[in-house]
Protein backbone atom coordinates (compact mmCIF):
# COMPACT_ATOMS: atom_id res chain seq x y z
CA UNK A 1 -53.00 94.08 -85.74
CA UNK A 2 -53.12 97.36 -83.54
CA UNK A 3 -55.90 99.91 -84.52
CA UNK A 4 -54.74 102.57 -86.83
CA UNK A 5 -52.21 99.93 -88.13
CA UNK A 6 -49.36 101.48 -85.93
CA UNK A 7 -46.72 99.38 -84.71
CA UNK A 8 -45.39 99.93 -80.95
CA UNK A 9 -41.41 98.60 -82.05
CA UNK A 10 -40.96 101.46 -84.73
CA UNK A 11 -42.59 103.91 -82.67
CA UNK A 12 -45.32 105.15 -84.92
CA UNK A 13 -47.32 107.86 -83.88
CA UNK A 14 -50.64 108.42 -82.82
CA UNK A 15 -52.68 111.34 -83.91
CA UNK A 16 -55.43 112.88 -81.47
CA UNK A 17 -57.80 115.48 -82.48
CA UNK A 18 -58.32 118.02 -79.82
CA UNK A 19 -61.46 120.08 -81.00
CA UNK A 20 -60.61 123.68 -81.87
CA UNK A 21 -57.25 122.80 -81.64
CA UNK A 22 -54.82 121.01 -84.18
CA UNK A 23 -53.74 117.44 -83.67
CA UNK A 24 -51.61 116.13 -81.04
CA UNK A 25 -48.77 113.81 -81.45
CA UNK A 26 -48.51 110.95 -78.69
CA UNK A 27 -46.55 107.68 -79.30
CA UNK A 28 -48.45 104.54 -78.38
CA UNK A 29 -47.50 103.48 -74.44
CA UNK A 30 -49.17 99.67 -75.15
CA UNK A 31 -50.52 98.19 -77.78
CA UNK A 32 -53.05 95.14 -78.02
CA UNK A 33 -54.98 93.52 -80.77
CA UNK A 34 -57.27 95.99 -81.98
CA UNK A 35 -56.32 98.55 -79.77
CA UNK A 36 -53.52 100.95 -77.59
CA UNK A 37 -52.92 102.92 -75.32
CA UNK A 38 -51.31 106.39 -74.41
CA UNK A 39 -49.85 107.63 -71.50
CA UNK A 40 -49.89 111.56 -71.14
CA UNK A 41 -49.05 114.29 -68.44
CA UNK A 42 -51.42 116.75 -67.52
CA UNK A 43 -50.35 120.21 -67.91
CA UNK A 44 -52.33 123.32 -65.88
CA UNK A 45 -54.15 125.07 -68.39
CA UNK A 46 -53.08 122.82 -71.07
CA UNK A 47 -55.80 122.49 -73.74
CA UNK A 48 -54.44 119.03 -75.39
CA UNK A 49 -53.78 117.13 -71.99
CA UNK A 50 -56.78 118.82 -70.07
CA UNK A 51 -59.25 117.51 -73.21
CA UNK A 52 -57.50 114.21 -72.64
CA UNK A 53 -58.07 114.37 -69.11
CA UNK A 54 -62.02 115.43 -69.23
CA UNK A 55 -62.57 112.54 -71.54
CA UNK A 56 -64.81 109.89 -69.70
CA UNK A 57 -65.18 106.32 -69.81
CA UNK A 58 -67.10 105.31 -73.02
CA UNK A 59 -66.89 108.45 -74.66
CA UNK A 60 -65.32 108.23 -78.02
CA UNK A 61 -61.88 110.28 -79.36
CA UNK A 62 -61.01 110.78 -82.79
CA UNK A 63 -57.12 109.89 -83.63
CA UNK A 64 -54.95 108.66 -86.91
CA UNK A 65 -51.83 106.98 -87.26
CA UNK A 66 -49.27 109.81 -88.90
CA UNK A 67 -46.10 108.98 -90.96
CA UNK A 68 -44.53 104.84 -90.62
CA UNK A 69 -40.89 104.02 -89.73
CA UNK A 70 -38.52 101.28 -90.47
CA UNK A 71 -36.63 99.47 -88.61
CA UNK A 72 -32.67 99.89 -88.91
CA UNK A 73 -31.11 96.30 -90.14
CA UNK A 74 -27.59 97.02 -91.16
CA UNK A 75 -25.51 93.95 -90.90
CA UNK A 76 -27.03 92.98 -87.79
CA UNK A 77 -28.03 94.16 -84.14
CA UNK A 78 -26.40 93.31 -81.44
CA UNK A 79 -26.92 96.18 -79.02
CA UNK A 80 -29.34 98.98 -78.86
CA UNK A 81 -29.16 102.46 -76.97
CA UNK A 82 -32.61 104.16 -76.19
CA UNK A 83 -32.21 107.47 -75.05
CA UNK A 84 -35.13 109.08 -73.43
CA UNK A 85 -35.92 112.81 -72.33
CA UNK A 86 -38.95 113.17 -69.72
CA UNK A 87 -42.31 111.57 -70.72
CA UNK A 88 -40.65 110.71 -73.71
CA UNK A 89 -40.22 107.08 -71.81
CA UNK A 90 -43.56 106.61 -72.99
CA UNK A 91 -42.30 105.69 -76.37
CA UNK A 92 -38.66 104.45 -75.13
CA UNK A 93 -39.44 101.88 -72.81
CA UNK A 94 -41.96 99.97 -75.33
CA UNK A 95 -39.36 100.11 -78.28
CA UNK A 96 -36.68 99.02 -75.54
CA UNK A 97 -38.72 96.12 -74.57
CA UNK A 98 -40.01 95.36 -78.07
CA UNK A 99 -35.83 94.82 -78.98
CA UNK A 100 -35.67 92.43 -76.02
CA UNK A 101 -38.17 90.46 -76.90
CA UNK A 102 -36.83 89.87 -80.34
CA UNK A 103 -34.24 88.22 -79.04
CA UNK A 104 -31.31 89.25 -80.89
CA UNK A 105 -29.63 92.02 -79.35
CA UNK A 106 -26.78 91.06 -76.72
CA UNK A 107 -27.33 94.31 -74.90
CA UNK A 108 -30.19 97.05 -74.40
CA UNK A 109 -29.31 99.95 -72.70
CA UNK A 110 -31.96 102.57 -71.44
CA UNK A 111 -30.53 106.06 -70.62
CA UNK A 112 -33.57 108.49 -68.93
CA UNK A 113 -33.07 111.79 -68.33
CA UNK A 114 -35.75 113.66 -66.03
CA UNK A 115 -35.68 117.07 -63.82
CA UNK A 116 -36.15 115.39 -60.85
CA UNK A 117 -36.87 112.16 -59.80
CA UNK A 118 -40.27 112.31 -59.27
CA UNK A 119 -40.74 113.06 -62.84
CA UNK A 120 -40.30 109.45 -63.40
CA UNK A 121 -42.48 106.57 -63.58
CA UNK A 122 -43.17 103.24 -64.51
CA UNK A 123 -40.59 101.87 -61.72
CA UNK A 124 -42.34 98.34 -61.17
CA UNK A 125 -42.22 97.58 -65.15
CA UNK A 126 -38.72 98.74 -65.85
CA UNK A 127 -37.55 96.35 -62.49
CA UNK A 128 -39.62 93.42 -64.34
CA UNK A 129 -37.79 93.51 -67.44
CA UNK A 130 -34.29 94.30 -65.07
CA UNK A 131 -35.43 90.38 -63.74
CA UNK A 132 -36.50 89.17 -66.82
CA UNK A 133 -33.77 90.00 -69.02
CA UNK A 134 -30.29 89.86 -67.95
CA UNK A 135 -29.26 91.75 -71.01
CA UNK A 136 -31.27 94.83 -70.28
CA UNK A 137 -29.69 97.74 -68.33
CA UNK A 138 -30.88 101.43 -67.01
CA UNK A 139 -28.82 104.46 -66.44
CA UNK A 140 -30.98 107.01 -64.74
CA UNK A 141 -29.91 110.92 -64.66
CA UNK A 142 -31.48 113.69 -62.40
CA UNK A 143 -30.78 117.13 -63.91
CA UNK A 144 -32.00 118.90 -60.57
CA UNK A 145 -32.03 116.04 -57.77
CA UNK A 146 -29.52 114.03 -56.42
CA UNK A 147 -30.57 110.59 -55.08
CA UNK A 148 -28.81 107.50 -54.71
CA UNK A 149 -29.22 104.88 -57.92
CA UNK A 150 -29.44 108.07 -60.39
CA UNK A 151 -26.38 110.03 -62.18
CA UNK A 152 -26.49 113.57 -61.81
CA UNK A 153 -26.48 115.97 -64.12
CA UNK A 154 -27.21 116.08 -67.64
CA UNK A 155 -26.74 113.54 -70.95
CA UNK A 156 -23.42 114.62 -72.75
CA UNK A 157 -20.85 113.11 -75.17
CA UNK A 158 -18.72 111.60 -71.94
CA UNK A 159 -21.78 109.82 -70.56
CA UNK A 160 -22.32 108.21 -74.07
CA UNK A 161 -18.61 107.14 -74.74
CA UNK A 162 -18.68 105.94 -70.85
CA UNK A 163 -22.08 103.80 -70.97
CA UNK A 164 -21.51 102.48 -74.14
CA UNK A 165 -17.79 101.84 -74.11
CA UNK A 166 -16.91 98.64 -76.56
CA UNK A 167 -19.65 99.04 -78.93
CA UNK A 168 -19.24 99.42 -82.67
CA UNK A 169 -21.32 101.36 -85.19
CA UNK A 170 -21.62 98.38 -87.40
CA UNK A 171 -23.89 96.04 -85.17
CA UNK A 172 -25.11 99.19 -82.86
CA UNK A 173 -28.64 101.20 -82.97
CA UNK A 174 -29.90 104.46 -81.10
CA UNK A 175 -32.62 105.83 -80.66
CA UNK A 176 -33.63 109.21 -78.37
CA UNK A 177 -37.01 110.53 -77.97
CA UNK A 178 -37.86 113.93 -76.55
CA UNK A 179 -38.86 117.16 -77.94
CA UNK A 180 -36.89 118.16 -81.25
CA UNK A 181 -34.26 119.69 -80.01
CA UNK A 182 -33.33 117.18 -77.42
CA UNK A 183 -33.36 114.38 -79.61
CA UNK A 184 -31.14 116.48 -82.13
CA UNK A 185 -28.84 116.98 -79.19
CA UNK A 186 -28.64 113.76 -77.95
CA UNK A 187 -27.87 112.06 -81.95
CA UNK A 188 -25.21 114.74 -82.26
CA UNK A 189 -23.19 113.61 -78.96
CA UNK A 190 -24.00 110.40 -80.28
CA UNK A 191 -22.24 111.31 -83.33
CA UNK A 192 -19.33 113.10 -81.51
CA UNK A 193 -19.17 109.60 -79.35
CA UNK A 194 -18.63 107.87 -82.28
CA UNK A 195 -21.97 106.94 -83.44
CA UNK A 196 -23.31 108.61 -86.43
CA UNK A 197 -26.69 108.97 -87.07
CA UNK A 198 -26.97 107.85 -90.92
CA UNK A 199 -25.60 104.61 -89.82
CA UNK A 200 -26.38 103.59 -86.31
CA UNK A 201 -30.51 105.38 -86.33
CA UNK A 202 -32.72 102.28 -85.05
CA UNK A 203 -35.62 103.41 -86.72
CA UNK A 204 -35.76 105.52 -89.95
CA UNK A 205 -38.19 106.45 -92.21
CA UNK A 206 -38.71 104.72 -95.48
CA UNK A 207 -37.19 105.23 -98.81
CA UNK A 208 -39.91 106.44 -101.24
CA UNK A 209 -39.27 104.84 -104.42
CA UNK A 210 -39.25 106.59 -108.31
């Protein structure tokens, strides 16, 4: 089982304690028995990501697994839309793969949004599970670039009706990740695209019972 007890597929998140400075939130990039990993940018002058950064090879960091998700069963999954904003890949691409390798889904569909296109990473891994899995797709958009493979502009209602034309809300699950905002966004032109969020969320948190 991963350390802290997190699980990668529902996107649990990871808890680091920045002294003098109140926890950070990062979602797990890899997992492994009995440990994980975390993938973060590093921000000038930024106190969580430059502590991150200064931390050296056999030094010890304090962290804690906050809040647990479940996963969204309905009737049945048969395609899965992971929206992701920036480094919020981190989280997206792991959960995307993590459906894939259940084995279930007919279809997994990775939208990424970025600035600019080198904002983006983890090229080699995303083309491995492009060969591996003929059921996986990408859709790449560039809000301030223009380059050939990647949409321009930014995620709307239109892009969602057009990328995931012929689904259904009964068998299909989305989920964004990004800052608050953008992941309110993104469910509400989900919504507007015919997917609403009480029914098609892939991950939601559990029902406390009493």
């Amino acid at each position: 089982m991963p350390s802290l007890g997190c699980r990668i597929d529902c996107g649990d998140v990871v808890k680091v304690v920045i002294p003098e400075h109140k926890p950070k939130s990062y979602s797990m990039s890899a997992a492994r028995p009995g440990e994980f990993d975390i993938t973060f940018k590093v921000y000038p002058g930024g106190r969580c990501s430059g502590y991150l950064d200064s931390v050296k090879v056999g030094q010890n960091v304090l962290a804690f697994a906050k809040g647990k998700k479940e996963r969204n069963l309905g009737v049945g999954i048969t395609h899965v839309g992971v929206v992701a904003f920036g480094v919020g890949i981190t989280e997206g691409l792991p959960i995307a793969e993590a459906e894939l390798l259940r084995g279930g889904a007919e279809r997994v569909h990775l939208v990424w949004a970025a600035r600019t296109h080198e904002d983006m990473f983890w090229h080699e891994q995303i083309d491995a599970l492009l060969r591996e899995h003929a059921k996986f797709a990408i859709t790449r958009i560039l809000s301030r670039e223009d380059r050939e493979g990647c949409l321009r502009g930014r995620v709307n209602t239109e892009l969602f009706r057009e990328l995931f034309h012929g689904w259904v809300p009964q068998t299909s699950r989305f989920l964004a990740v990004g800052t608050k905002q953008m992941m309110s966004q993104a469910y509400d032109m989900l919504e507007a695209a015919g997917f609403p969020f009480t029914q098609c969320a892939l991950l939601t948190k559990p029902h406390k019972s009493g």
